[in-house]
PDB file of N, CA and C in Angstrom:
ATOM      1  N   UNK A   1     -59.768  21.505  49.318  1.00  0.00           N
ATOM      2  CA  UNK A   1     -59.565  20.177  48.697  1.00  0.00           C
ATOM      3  C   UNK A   1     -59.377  19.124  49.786  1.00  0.00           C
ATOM      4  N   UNK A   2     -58.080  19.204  50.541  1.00  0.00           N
ATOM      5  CA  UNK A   2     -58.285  18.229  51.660  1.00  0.00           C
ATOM      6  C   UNK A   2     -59.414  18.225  52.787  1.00  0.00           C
ATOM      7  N   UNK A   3     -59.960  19.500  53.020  1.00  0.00           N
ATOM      8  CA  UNK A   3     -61.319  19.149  53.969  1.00  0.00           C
ATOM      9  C   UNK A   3     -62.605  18.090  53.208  1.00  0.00           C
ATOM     10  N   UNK A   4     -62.581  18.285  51.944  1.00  0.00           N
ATOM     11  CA  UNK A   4     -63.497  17.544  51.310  1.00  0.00           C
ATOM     12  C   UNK A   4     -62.865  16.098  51.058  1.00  0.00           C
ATOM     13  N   UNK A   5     -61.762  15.795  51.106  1.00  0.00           N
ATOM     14  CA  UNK A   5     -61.247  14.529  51.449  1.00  0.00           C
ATOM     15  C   UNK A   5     -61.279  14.312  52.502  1.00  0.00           C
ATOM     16  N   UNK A   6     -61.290  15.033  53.613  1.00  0.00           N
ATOM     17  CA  UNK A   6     -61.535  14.555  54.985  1.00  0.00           C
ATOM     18  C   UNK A   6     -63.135  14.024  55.147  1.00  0.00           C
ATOM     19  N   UNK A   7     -64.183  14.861  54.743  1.00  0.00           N
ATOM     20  CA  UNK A   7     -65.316  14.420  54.751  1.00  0.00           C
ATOM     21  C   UNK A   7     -65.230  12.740  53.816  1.00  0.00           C
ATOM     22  N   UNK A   8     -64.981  12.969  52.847  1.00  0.00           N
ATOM     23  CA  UNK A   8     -65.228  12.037  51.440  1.00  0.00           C
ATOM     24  C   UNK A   8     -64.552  10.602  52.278  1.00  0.00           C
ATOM     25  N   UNK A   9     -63.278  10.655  53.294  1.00  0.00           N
ATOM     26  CA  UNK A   9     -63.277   9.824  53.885  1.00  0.00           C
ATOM     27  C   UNK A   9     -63.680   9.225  55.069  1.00  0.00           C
ATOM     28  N   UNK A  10     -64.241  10.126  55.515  1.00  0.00           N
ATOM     29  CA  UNK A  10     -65.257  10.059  56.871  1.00  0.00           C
ATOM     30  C   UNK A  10     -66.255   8.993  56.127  1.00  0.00           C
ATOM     31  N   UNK A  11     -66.857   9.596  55.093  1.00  0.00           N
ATOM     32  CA  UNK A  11     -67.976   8.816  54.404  1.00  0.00           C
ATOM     33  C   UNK A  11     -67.853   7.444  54.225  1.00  0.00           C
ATOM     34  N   UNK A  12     -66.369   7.515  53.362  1.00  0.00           N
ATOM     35  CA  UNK A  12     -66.160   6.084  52.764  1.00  0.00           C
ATOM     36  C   UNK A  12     -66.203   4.972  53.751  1.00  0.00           C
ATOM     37  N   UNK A  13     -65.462   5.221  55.067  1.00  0.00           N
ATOM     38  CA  UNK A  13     -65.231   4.239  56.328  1.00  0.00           C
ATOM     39  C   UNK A  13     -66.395   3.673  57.055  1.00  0.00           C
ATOM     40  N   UNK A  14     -67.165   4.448  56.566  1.00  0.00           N
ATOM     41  CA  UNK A  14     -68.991   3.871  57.066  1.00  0.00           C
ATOM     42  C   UNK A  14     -69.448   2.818  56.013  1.00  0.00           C
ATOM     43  N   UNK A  15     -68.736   2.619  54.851  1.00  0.00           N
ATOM     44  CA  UNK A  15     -69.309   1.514  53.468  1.00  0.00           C
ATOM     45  C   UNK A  15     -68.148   1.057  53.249  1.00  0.00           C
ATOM     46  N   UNK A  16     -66.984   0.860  52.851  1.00  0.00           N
ATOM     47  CA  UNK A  16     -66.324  -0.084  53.091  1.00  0.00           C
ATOM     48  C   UNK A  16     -64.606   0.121  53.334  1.00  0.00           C
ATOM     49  N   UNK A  17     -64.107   1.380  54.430  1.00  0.00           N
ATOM     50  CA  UNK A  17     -63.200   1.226  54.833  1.00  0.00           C
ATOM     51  C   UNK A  17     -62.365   1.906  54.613  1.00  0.00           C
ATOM     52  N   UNK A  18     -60.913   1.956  54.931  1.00  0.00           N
ATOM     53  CA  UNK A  18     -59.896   2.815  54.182  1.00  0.00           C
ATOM     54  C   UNK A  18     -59.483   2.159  52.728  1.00  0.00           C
ATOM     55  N   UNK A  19     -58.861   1.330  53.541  1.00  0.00           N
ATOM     56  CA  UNK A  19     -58.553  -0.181  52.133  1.00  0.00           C
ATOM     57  C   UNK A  19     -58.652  -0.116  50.895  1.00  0.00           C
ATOM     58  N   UNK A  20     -59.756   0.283  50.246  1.00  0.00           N
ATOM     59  CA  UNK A  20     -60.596   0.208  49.399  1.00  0.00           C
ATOM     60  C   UNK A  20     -60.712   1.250  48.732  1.00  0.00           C
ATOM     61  N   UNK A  21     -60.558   2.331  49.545  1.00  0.00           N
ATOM     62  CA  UNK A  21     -60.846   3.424  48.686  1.00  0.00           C
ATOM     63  C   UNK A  21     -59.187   4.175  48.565  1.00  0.00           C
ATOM     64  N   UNK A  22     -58.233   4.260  48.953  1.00  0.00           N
ATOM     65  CA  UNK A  22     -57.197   4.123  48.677  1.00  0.00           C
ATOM     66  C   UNK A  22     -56.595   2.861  47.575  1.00  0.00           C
ATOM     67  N   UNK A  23     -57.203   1.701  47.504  1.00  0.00           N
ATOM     68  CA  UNK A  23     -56.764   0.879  46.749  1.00  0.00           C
ATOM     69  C   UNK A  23     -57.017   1.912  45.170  1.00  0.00           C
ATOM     70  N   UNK A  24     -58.734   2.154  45.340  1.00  0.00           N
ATOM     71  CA  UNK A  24     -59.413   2.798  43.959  1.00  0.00           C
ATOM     72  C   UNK A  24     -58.744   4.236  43.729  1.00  0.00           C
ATOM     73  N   UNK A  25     -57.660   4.834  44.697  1.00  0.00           N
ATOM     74  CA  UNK A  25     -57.238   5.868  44.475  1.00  0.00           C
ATOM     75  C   UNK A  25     -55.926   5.365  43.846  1.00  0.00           C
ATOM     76  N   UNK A  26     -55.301   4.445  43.418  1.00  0.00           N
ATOM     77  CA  UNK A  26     -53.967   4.056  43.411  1.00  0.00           C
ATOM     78  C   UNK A  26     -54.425   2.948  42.337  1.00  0.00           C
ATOM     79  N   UNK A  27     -55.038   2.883  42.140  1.00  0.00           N
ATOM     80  CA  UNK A  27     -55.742   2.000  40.680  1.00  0.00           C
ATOM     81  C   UNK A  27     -55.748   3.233  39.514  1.00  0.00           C
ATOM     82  N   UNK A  28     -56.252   3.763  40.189  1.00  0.00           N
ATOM     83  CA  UNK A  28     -57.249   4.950  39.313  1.00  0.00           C
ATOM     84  C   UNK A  28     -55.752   6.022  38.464  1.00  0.00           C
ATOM     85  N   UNK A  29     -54.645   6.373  39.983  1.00  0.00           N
ATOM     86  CA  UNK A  29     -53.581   6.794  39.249  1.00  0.00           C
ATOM     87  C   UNK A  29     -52.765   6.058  38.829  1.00  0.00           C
ATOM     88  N   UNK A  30     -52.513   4.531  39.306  1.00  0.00           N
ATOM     89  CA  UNK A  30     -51.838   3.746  37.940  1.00  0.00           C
ATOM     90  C   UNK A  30     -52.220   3.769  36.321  1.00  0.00           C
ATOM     91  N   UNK A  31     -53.760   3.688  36.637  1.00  0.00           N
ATOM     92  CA  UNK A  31     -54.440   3.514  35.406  1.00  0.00           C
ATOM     93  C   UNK A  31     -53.912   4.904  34.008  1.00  0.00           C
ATOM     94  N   UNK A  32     -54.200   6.208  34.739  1.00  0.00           N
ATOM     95  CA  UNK A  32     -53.673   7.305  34.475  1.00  0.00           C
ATOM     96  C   UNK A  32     -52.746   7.215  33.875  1.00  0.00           C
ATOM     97  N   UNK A  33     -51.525   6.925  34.461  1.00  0.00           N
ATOM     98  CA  UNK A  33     -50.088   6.847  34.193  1.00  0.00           C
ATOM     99  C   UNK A  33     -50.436   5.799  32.893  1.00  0.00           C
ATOM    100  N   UNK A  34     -51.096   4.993  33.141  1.00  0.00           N
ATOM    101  CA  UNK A  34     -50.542   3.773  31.516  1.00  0.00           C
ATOM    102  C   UNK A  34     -51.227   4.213  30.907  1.00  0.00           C
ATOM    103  N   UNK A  35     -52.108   4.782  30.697  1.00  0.00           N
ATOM    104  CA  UNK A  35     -52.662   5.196  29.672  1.00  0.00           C
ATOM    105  C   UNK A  35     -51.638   6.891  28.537  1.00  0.00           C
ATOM    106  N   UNK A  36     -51.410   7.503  29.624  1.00  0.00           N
ATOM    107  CA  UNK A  36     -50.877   8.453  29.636  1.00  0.00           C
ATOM    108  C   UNK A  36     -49.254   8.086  29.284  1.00  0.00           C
ATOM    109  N   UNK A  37     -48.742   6.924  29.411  1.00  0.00           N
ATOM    110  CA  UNK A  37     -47.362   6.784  28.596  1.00  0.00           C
ATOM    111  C   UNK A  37     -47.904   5.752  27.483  1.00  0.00           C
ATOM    112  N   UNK A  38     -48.687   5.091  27.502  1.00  0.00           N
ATOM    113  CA  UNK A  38     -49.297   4.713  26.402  1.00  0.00           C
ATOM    114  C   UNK A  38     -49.214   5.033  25.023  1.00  0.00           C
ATOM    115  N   UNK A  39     -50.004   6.637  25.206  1.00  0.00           N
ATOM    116  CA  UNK A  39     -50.234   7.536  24.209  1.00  0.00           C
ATOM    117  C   UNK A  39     -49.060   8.043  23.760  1.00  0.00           C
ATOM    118  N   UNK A  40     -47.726   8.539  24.708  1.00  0.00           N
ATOM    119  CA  UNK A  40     -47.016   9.315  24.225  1.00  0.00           C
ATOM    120  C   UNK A  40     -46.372   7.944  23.452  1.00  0.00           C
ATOM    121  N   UNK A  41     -45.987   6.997  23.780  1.00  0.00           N
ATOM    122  CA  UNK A  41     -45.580   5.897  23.032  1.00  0.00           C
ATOM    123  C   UNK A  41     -46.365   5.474  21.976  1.00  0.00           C
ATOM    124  N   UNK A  42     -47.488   5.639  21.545  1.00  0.00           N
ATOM    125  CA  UNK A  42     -48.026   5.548  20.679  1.00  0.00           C
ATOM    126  C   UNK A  42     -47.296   6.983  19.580  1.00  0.00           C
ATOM    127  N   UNK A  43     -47.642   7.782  20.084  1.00  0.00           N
ATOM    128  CA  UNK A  43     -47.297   9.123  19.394  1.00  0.00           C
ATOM    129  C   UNK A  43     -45.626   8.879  18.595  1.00  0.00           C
ATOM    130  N   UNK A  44     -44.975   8.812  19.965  1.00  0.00           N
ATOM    131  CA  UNK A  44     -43.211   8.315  19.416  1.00  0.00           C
ATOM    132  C   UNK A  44     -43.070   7.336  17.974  1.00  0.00           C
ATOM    133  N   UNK A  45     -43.976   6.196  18.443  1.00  0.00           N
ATOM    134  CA  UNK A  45     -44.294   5.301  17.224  1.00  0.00           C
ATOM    135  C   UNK A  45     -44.443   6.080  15.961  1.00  0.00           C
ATOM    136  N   UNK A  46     -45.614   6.665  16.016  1.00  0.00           N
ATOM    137  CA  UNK A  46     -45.840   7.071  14.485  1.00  0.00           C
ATOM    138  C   UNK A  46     -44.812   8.227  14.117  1.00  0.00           C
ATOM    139  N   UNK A  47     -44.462   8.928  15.102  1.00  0.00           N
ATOM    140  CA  UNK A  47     -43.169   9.799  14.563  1.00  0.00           C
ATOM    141  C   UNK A  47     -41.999   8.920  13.970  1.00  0.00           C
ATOM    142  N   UNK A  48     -41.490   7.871  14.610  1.00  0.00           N
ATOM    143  CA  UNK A  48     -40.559   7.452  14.276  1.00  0.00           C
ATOM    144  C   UNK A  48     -40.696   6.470  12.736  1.00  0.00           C
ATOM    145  N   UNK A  49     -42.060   5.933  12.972  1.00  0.00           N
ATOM    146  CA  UNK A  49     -42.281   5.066  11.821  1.00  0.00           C
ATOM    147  C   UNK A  49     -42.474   6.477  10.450  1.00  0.00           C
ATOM    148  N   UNK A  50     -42.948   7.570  10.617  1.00  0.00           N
ATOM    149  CA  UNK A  50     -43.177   8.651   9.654  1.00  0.00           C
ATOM    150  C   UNK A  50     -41.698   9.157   9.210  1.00  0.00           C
ATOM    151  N   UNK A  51     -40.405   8.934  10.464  1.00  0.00           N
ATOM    152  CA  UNK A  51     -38.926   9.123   9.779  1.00  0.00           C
ATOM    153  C   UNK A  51     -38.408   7.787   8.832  1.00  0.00           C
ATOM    154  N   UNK A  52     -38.677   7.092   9.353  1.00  0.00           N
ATOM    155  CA  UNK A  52     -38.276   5.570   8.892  1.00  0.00           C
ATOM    156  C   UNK A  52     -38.864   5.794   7.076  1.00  0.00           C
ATOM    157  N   UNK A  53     -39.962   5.773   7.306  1.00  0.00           N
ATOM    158  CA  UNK A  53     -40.471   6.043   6.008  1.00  0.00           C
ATOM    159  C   UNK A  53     -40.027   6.867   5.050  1.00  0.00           C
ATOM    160  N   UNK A  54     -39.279   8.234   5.290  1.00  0.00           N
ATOM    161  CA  UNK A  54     -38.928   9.207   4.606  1.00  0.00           C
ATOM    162  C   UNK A  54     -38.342   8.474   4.408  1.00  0.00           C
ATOM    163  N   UNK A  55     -37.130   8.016   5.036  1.00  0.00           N
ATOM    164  CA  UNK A  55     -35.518   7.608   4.982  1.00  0.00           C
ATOM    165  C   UNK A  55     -35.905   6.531   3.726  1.00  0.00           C
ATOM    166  N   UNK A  56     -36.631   5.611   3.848  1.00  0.00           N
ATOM    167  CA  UNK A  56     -36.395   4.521   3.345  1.00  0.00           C
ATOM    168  C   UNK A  56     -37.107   5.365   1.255  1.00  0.00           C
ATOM    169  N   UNK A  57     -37.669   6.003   1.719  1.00  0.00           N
ATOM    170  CA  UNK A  57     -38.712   6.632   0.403  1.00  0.00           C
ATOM    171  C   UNK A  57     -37.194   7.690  -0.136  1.00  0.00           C
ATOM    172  N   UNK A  58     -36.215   8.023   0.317  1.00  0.00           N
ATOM    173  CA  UNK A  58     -35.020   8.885  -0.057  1.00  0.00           C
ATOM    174  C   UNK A  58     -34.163   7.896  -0.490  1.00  0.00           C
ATOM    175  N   UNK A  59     -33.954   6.647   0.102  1.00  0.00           N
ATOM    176  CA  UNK A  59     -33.090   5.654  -0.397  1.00  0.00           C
ATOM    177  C   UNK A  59     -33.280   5.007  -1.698  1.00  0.00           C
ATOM    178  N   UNK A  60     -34.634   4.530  -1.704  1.00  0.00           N
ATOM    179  CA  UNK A  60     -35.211   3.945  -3.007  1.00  0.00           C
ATOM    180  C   UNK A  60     -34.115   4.379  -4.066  1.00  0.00           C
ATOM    181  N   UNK A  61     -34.340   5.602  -4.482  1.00  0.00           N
ATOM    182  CA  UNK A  61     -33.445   5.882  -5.776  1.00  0.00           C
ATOM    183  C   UNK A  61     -32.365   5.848  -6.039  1.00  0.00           C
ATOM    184  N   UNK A  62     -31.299   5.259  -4.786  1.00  0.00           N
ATOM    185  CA  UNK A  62     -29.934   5.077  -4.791  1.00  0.00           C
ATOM    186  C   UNK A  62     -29.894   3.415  -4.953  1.00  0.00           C
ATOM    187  N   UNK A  63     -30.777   2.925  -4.831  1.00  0.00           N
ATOM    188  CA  UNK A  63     -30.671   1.510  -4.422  1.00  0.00           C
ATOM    189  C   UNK A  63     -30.291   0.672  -5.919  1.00  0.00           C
ATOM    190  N   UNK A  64     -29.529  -0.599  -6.116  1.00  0.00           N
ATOM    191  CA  UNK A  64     -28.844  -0.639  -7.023  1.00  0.00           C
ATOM    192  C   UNK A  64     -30.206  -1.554  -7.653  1.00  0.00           C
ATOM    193  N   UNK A  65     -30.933  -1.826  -8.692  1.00  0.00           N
ATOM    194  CA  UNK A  65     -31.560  -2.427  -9.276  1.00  0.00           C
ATOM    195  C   UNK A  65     -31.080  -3.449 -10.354  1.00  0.00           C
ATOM    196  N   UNK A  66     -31.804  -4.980 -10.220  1.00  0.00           N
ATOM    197  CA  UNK A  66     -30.888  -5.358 -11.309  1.00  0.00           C
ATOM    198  C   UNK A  66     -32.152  -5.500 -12.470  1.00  0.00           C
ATOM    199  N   UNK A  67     -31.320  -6.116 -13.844  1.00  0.00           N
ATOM    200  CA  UNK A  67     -31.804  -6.091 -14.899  1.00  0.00           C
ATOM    201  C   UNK A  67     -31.265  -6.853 -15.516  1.00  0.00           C
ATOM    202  N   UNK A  68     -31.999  -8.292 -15.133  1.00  0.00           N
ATOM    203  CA  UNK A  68     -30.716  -9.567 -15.656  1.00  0.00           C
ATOM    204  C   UNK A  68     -29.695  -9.633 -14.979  1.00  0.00           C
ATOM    205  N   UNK A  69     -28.631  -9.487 -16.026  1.00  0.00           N
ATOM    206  CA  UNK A  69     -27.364  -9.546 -15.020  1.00  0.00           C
ATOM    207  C   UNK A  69     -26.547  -8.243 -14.522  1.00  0.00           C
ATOM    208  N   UNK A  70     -27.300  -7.424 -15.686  1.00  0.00           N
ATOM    209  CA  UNK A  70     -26.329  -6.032 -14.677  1.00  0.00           C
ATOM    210  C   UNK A  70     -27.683  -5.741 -13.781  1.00  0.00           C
ATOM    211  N   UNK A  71     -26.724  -4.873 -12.968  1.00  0.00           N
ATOM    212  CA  UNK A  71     -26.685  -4.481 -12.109  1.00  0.00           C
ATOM    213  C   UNK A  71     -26.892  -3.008 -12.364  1.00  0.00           C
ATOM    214  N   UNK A  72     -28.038  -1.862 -12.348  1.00  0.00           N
ATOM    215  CA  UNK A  72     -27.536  -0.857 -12.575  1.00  0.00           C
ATOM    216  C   UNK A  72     -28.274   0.372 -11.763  1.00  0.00           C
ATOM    217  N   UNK A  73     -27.506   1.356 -11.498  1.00  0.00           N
ATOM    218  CA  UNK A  73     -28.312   2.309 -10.795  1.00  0.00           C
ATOM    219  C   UNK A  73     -28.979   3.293 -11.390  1.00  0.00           C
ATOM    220  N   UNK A  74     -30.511   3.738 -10.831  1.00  0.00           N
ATOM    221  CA  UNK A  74     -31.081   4.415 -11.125  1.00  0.00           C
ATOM    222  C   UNK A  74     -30.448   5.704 -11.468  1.00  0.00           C
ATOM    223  N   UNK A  75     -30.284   6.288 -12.303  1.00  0.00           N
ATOM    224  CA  UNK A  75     -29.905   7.722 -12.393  1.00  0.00           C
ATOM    225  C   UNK A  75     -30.776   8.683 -13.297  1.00  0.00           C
ATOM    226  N   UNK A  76     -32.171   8.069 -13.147  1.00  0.00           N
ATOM    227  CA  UNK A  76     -33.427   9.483 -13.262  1.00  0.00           C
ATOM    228  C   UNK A  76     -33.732  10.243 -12.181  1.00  0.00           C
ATOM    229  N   UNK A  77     -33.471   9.874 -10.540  1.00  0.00           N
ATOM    230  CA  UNK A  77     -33.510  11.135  -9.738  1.00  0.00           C
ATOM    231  C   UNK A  77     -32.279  11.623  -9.418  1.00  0.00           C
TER     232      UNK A  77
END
């Protein structure tokens, strides 16, 4: 692996340098990384929004409803 980075940078320094291709190596694993916490944050999202949802879909039937002026709670579930 590193002899072929030794070549691969032998190469690069003949077209445009160290600079550059270290920049695109450090782009390339930033890029990685955001994408890659991205997703798991995406993922967290819908887990958490899929608890939120239960919770709130379990509450419904406790929740006090009115009807005019009373006030009364569901007690069919």
């Amino acid at each position: 692996m590193n002899h072929a980075l030794n070549h691969f940078e032998e190469y690069s320094d003949g077209l445009f340098g160290d600079s550059v291709l270290f920049g695109v190596i450090r782009i390339g694993g930033f890029m990685n990384d955001a994408i890659a916490k991205a997703k798991f944050i995406h993922h967290r999202v819908d887990e958490l929004s899929a608890i939120v949802a239960m919770q709130v879909t379990n509450l419904l039937p406790r929740l006090p409803f009115q009807h005019g002026n009373h006030i009364t709670y569901s007690s069919s579930h």
